[in-house]
C-alpha atoms as a PDB file:
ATOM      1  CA  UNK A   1     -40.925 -35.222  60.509  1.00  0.00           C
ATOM      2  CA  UNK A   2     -39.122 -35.348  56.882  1.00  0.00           C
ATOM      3  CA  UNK A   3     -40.751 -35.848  53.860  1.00  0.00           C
ATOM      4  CA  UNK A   4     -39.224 -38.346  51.567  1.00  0.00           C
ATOM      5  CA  UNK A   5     -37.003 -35.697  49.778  1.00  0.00           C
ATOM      6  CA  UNK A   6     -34.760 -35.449  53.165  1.00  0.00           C
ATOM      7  CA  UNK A   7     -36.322 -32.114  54.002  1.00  0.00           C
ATOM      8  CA  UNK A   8     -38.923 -30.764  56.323  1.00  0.00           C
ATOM      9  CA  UNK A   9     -40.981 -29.006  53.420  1.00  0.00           C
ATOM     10  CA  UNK A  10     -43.438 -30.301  51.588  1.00  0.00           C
ATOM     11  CA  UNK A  11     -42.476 -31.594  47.607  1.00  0.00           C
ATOM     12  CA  UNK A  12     -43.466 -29.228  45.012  1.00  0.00           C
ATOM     13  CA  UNK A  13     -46.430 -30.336  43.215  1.00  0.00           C
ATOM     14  CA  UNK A  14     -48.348 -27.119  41.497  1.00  0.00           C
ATOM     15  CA  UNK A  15     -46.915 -24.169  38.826  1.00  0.00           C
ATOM     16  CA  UNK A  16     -45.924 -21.842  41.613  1.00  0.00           C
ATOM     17  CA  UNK A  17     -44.113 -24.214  43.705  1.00  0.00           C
ATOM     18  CA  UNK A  18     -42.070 -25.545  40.558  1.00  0.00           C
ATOM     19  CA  UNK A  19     -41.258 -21.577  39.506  1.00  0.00           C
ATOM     20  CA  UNK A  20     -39.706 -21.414  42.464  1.00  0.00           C
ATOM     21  CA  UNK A  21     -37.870 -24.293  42.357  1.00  0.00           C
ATOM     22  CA  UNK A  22     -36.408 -23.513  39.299  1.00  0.00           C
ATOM     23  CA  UNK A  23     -35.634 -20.454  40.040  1.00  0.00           C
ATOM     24  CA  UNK A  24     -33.610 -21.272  43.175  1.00  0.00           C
ATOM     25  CA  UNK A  25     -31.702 -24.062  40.832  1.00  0.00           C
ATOM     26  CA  UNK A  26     -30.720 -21.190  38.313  1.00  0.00           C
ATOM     27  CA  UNK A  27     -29.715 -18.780  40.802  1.00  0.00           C
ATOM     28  CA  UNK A  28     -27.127 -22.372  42.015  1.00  0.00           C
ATOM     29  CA  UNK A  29     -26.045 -22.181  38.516  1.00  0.00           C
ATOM     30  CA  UNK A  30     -24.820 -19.338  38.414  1.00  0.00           C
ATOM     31  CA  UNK A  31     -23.246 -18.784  41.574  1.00  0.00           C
ATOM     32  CA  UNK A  32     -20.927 -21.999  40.525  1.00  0.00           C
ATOM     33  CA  UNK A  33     -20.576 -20.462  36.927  1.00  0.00           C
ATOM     34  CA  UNK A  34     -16.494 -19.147  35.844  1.00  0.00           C
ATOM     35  CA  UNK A  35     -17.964 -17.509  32.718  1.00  0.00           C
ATOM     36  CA  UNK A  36     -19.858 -14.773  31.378  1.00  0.00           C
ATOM     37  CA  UNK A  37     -22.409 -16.593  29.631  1.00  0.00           C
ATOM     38  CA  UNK A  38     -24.394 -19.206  31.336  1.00  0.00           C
ATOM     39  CA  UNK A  39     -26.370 -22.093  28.900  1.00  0.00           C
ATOM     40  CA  UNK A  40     -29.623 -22.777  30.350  1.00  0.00           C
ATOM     41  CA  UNK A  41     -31.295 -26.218  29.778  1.00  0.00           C
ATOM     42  CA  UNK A  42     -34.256 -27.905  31.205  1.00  0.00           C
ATOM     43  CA  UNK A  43     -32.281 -31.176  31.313  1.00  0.00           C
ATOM     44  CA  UNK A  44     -29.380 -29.318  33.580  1.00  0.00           C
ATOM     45  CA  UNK A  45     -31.930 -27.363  35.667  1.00  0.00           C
ATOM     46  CA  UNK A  46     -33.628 -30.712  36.211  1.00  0.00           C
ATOM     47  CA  UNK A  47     -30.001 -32.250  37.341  1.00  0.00           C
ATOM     48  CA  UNK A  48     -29.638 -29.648  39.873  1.00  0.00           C
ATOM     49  CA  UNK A  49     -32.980 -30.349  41.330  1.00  0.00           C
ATOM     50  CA  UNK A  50     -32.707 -34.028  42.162  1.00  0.00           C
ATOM     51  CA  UNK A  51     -29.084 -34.080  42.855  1.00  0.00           C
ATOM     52  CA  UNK A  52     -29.192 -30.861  45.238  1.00  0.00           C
ATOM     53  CA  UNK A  53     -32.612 -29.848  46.127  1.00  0.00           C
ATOM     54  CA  UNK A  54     -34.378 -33.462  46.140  1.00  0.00           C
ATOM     55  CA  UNK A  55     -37.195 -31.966  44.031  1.00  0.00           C
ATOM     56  CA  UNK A  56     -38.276 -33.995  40.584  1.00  0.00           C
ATOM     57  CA  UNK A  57     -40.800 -32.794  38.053  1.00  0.00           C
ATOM     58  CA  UNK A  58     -41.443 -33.569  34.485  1.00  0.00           C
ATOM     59  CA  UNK A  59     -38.647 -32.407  32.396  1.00  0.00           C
ATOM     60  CA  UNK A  60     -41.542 -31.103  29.955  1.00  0.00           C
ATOM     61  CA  UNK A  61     -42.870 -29.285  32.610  1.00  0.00           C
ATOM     62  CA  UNK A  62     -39.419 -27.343  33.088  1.00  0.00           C
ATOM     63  CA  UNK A  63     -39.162 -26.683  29.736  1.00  0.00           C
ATOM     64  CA  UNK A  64     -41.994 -25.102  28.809  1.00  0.00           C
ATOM     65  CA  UNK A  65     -41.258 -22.895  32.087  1.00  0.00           C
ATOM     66  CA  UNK A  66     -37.506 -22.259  31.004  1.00  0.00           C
ATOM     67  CA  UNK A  67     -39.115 -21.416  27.079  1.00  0.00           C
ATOM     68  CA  UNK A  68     -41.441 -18.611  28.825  1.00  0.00           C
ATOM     69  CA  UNK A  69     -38.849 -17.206  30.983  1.00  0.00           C
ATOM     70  CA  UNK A  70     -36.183 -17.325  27.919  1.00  0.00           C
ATOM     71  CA  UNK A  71     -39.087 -15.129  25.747  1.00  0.00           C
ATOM     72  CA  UNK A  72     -40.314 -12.868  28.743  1.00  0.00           C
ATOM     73  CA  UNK A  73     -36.419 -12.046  29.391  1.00  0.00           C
ATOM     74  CA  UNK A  74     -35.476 -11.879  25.608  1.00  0.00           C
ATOM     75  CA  UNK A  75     -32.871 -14.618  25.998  1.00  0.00           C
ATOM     76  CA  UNK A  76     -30.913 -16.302  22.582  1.00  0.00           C
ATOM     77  CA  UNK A  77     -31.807 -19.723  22.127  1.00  0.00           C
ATOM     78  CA  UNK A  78     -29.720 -22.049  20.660  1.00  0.00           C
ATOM     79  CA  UNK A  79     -30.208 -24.333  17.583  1.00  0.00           C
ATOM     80  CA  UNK A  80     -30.051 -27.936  19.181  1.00  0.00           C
ATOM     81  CA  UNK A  81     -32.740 -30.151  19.438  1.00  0.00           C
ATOM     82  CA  UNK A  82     -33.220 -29.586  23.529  1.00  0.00           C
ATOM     83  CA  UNK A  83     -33.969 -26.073  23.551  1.00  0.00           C
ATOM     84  CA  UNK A  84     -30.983 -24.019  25.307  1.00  0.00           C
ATOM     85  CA  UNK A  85     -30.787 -20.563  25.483  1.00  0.00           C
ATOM     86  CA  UNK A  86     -27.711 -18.665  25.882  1.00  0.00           C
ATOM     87  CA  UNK A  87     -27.848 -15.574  29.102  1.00  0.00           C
ATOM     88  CA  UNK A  88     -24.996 -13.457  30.364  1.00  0.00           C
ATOM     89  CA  UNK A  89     -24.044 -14.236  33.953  1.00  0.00           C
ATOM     90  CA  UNK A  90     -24.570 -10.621  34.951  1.00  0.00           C
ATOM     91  CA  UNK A  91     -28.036 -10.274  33.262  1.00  0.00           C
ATOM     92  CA  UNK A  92     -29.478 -13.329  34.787  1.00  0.00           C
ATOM     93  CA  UNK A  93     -28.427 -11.865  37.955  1.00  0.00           C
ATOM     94  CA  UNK A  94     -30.199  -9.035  37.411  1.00  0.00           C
ATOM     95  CA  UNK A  95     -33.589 -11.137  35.904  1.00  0.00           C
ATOM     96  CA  UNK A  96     -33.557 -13.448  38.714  1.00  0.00           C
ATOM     97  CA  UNK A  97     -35.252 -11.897  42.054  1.00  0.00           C
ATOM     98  CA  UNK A  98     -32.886 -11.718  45.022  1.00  0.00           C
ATOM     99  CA  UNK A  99     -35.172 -13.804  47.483  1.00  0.00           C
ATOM    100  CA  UNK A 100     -34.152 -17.071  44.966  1.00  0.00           C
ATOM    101  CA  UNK A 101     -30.744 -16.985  46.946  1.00  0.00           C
ATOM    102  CA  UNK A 102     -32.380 -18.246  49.764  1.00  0.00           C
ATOM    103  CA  UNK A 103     -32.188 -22.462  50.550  1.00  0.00           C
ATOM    104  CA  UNK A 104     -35.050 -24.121  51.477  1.00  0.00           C
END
């Protein structure tokens, strides 16, 4: 039986479950990305989780998670008023653990 996101897994409700999440929607971004450098935004992480994955949290929520990975991993943020932060393709490829790659 599905769950009301289409999919036979449980929604993500708890800190882990959303890191992953995001994760897996970064790792989508930049497999479609052309350039070297990759903008980051809890607004287009959130896009890629309803529109591909089914999955909706608090943009807040992804936020403050994108704001610790950006400082953990050193990455530029932007000056705009939603916080963006600026990565090289090929570092976030690095950052990001392999087992993201895989779809739920």
């Amino acid at each position: 039986m599905g769950y009301n996101n289409g999919r036979s897994e449980p929604p993500a409700n708890d800190s882990e479950q959303m890191k992953v999440w995001v994760l897996r929607s970064m790792r989508l971004l930049l497999e479609g990305q052309v350039s070297d450098t990759l903008i980051l935004s809890s607004r287009k992480i959130n896009t890629v989780l309803t529109q591909k994955y089914g999955v909706n949290f608090k943009i807040d929520r992804i936020g403050r998670f994108l704001a610790k990975f950006a400082k953990d991993n050193k990455l530029k943020r932007l000056s705009t008023k939603i916080p963006k932060f600026e990565v090289n393709k090929y570092l976030l490829d690095e950052i990001l653990p392999k087992e993201t790659i895989k779809n739920p």
